[in-house]
N, C-alpha and C. Protein backbone atom coordinates (compact mmCIF):
# COMPACT_ATOMS: atom_id res chain seq x y z
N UNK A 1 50.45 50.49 -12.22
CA UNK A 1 49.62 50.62 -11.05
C UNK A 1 50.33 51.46 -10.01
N UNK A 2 50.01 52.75 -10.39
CA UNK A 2 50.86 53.80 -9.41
C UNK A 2 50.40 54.36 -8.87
N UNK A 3 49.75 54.18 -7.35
CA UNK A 3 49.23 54.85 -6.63
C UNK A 3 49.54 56.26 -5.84
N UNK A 4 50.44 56.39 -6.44
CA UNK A 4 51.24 57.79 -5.80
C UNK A 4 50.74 58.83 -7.19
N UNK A 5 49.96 58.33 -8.06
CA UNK A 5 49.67 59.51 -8.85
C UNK A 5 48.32 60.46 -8.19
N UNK A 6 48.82 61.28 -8.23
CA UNK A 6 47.92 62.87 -8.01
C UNK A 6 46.34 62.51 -8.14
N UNK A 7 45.75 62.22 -9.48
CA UNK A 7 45.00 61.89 -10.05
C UNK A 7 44.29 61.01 -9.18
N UNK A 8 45.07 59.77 -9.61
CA UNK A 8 44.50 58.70 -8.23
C UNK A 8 44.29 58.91 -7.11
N UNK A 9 44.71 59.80 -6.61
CA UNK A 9 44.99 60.13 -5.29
C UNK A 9 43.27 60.67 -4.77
N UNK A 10 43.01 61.89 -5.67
CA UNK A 10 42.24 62.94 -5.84
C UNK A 10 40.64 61.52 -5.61
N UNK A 11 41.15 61.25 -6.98
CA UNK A 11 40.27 59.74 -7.41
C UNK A 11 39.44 59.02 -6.02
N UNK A 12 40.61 58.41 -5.38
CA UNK A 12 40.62 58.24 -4.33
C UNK A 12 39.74 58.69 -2.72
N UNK A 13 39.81 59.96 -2.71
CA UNK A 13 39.44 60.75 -1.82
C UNK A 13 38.14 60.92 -2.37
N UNK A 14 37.74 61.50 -3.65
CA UNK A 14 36.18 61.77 -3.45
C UNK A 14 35.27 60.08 -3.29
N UNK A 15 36.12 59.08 -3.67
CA UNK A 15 35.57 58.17 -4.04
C UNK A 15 35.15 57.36 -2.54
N UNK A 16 35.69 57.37 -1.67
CA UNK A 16 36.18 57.45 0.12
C UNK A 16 34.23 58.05 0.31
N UNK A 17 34.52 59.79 0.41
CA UNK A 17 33.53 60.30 0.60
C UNK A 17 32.20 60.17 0.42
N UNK A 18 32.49 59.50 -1.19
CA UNK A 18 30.59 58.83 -1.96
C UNK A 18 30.26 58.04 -1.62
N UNK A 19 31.48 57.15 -0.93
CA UNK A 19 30.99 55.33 -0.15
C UNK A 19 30.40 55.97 1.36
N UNK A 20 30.78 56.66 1.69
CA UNK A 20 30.38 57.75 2.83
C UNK A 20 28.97 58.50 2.94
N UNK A 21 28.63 59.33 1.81
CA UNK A 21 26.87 59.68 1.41
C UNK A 21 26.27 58.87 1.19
N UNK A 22 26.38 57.73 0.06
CA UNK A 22 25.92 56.90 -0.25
C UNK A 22 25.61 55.76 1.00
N UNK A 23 26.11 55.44 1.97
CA UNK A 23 25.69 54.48 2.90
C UNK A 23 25.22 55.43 4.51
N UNK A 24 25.81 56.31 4.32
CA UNK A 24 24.97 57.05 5.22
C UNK A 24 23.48 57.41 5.22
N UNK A 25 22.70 56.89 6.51
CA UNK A 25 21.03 56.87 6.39
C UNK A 25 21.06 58.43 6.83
N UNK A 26 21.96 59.08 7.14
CA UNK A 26 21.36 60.90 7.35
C UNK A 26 21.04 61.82 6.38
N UNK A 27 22.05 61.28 5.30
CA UNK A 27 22.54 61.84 4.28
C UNK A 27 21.06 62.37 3.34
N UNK A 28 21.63 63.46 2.42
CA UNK A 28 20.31 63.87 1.83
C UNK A 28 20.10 63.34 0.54
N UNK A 29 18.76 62.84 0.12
CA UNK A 29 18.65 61.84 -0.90
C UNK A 29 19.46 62.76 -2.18
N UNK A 30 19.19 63.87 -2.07
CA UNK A 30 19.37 64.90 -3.52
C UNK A 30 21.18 64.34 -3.46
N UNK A 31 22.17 64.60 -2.40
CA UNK A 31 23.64 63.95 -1.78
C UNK A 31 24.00 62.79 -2.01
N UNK A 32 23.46 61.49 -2.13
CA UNK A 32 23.14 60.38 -2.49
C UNK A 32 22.97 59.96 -3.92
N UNK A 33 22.29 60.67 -4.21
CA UNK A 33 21.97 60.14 -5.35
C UNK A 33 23.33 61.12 -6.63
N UNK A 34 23.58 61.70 -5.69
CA UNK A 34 25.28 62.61 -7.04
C UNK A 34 26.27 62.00 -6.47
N UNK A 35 26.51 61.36 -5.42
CA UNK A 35 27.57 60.41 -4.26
C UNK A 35 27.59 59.10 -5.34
N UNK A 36 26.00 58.85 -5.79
CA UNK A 36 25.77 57.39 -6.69
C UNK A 36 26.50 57.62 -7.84
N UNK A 37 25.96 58.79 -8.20
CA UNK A 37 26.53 59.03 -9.92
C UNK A 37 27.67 58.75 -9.92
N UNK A 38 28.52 59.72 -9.21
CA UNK A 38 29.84 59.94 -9.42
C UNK A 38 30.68 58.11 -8.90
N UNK A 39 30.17 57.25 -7.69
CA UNK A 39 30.20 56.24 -8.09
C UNK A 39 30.55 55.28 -9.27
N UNK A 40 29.37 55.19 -9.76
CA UNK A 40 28.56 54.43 -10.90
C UNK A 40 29.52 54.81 -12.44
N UNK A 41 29.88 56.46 -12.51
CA UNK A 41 30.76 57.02 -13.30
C UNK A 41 31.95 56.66 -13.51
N UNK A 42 32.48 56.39 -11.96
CA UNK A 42 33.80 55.97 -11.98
C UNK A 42 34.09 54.39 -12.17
N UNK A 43 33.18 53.74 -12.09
CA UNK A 43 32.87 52.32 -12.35
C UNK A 43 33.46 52.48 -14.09
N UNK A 44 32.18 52.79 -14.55
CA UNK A 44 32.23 53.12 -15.77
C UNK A 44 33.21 53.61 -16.20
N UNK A 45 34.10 54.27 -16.73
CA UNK A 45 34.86 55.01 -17.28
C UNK A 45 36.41 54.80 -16.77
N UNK A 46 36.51 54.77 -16.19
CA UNK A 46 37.97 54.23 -15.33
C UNK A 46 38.62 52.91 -15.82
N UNK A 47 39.92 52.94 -16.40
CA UNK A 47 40.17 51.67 -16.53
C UNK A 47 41.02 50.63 -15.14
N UNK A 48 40.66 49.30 -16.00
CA UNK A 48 40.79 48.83 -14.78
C UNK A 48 41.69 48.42 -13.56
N UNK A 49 43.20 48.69 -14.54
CA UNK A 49 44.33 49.04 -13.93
C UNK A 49 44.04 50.64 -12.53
N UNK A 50 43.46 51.07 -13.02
CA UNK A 50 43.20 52.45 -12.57
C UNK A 50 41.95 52.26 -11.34
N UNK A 51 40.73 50.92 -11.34
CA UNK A 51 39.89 50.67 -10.29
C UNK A 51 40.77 49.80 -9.40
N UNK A 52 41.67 48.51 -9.72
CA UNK A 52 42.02 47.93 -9.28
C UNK A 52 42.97 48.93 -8.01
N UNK A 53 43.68 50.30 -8.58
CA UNK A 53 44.81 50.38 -7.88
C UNK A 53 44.07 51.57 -6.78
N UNK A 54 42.57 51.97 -7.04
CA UNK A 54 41.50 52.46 -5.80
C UNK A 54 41.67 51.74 -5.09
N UNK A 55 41.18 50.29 -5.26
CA UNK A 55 40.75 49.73 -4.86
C UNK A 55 41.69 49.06 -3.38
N UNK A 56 42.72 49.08 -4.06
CA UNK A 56 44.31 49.10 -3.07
C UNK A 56 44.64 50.15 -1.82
N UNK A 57 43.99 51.35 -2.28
CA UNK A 57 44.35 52.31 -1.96
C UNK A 57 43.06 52.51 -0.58
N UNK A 58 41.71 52.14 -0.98
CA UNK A 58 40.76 51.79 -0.02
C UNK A 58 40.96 51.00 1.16
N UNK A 59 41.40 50.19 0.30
CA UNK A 59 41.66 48.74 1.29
C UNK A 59 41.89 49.24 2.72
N UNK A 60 43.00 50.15 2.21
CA UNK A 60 43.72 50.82 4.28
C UNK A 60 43.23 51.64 4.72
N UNK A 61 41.90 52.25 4.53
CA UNK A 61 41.06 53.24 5.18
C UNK A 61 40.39 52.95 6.86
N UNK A 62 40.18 52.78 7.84
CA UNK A 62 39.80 52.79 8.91
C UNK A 62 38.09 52.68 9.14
N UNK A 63 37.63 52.42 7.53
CA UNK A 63 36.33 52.46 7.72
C UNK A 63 35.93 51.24 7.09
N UNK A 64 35.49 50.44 7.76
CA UNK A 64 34.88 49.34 7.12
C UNK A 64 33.85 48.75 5.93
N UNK A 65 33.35 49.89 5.58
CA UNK A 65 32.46 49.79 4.36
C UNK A 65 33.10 50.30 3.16
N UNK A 66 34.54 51.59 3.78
CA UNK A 66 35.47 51.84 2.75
C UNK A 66 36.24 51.36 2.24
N UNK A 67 36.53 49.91 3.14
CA UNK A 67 37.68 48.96 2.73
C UNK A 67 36.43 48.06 2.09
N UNK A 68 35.47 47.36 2.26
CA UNK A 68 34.39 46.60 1.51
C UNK A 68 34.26 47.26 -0.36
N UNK A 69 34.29 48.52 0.05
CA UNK A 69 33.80 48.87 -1.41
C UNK A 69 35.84 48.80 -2.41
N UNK A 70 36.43 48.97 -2.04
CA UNK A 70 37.79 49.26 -2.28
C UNK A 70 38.07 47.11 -2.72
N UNK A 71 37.26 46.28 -1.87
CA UNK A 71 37.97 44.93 -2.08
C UNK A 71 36.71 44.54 -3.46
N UNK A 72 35.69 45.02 -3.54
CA UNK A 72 34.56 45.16 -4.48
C UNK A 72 35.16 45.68 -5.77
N UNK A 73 36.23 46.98 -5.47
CA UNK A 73 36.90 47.58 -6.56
C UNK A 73 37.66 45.87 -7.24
N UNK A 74 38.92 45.55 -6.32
CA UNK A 74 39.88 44.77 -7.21
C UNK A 74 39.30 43.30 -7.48
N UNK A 75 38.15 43.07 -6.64
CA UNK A 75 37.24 41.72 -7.16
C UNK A 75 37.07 42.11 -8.52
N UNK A 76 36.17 43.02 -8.78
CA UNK A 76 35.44 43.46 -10.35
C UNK A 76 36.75 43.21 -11.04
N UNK A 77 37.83 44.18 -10.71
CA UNK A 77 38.21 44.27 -11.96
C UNK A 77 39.60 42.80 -12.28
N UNK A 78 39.53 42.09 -11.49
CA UNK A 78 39.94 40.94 -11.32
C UNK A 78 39.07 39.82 -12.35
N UNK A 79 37.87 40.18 -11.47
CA UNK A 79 37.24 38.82 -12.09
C UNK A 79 36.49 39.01 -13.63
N UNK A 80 36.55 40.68 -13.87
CA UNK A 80 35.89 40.71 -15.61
C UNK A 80 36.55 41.46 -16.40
N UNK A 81 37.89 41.70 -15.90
CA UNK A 81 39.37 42.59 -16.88
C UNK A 81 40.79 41.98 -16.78
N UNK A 82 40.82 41.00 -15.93
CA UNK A 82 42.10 40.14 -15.80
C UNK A 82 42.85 40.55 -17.35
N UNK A 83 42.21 40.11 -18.58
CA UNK A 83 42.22 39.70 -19.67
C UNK A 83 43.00 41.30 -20.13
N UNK A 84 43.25 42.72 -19.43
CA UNK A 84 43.65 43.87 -19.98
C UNK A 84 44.34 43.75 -19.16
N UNK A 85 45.18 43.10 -17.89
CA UNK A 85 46.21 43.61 -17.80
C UNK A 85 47.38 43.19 -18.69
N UNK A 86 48.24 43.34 -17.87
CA UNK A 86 49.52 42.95 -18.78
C UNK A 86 50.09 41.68 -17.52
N UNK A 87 51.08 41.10 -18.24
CA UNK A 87 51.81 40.22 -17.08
C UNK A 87 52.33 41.08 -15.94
N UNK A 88 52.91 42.17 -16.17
CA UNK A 88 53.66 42.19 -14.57
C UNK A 88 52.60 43.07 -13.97
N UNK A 89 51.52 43.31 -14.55
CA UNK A 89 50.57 44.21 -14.10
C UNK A 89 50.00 43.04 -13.10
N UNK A 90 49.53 41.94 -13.63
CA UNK A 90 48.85 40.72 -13.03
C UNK A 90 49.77 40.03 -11.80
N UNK A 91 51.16 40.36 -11.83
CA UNK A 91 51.80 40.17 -10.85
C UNK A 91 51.80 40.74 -9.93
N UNK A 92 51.94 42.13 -10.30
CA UNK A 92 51.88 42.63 -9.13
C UNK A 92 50.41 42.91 -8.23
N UNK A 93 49.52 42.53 -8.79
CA UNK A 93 48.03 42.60 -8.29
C UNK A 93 48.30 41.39 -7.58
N UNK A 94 48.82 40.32 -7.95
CA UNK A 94 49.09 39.14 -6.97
C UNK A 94 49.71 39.49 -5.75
N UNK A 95 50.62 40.08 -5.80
CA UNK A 95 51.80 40.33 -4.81
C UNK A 95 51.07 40.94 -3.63
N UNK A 96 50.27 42.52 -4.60
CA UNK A 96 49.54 43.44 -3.73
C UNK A 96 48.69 42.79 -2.83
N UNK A 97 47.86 42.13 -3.56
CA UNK A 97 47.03 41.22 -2.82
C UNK A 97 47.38 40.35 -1.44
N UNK A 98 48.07 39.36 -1.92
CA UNK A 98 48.68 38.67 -1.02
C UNK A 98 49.27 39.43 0.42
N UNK A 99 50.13 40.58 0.11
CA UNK A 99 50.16 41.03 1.04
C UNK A 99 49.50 41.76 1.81
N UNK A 100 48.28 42.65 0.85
CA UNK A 100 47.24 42.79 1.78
C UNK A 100 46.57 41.72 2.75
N UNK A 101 46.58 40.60 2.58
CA UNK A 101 45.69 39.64 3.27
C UNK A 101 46.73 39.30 4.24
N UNK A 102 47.52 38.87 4.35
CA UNK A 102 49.28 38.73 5.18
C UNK A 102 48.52 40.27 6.23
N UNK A 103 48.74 40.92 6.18
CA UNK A 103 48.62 42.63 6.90
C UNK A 103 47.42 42.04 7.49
N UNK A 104 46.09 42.34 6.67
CA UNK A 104 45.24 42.12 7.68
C UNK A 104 43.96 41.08 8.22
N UNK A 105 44.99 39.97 7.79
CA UNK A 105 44.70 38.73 8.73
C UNK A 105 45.66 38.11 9.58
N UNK A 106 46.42 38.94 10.30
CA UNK A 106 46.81 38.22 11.21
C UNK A 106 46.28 38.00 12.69
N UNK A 107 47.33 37.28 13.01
CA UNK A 107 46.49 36.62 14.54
C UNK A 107 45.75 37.69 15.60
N UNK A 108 45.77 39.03 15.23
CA UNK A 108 45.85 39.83 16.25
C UNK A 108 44.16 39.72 16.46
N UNK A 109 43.35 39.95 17.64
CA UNK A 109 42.05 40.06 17.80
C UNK A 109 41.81 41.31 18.25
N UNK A 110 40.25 41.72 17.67
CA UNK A 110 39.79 43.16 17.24
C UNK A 110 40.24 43.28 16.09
N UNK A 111 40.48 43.19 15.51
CA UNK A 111 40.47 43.37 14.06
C UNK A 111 39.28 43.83 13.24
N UNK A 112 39.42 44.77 12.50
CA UNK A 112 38.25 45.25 11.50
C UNK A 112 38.39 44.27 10.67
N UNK A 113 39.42 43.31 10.34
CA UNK A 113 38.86 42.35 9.11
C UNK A 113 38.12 40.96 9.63
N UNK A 114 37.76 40.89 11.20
CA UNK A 114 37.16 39.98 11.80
C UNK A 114 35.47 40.36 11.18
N UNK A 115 35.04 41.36 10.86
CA UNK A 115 34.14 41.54 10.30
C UNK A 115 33.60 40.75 9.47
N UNK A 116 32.27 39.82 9.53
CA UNK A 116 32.18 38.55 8.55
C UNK A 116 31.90 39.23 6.75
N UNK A 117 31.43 40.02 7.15
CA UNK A 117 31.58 40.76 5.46
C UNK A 117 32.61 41.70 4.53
N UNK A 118 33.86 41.68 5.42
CA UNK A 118 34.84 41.62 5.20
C UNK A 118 35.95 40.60 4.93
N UNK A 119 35.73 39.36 5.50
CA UNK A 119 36.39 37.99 5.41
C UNK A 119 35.82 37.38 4.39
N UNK A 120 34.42 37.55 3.91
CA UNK A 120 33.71 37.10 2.87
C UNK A 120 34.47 38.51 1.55
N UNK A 121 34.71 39.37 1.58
CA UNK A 121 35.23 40.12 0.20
C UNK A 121 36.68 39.64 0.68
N UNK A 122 37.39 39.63 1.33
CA UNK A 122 38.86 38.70 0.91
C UNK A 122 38.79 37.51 0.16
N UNK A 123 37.82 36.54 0.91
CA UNK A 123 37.60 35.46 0.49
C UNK A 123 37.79 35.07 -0.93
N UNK A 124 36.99 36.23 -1.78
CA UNK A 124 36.70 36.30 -2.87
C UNK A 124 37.50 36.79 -4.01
């Protein structure tokens, strides 16, 4: 789970952008609906070591529906690929985790993770 790869990185960034067309009401349906594909594609085809570590990588974005879809990433592949990682793979998704939630639940107020549909995808 190496988020410093290129790939991922790339991965990453268009994937940012489609959560971006895709929930944007300006956006043009013809934009939307290739924002979906490429989505839906990467769902598909991506393994899950490889959604999980998006999904990490989302998490710290400044946009709240980008960190929603990014905690959506390591839910999925948590709750229906556990079974492909490996042990220290599963560790360290623990670790990652944990300390994501440590970061951004602390006491501080204003918080983007005060967001109730954000506390509900930690939750989970």
């Amino acid at each position: 789970m190496n988020s410093n790869d290129p790939a991922l990185a790339n991965a990453a960034e268009l994937l940012v952008k489609s959560v971006q067309v895709i929930l944007d009401p300006g956006s043009l349906a013809s934009s939307r609906a290739e924002a979906q594909k490429y989505y839906d594609n990467l769902q598909a085809t991506a393994q899950p070591q490889e959604l999980c570590t998006l999904g990490f990588m989302l998490s710290t974005s400044q946009s709240p529906i980008v960190v929603h879809a990014g905690l959506q990433f390591i839910k999925n592949s948590v709750c229906y690929s556990w079974n492909k990682f490996t042990e220290e793979q599963r560790a360290s998704v623990k670790n990652m985790f944990f300390d994501l939630v440590k970061s951004k639940t602390s006491l501080s107020h204003n918080s983007m993770y005060d967001l109730p549909f954000l506390q509900e995808a930690l939750a989970k």
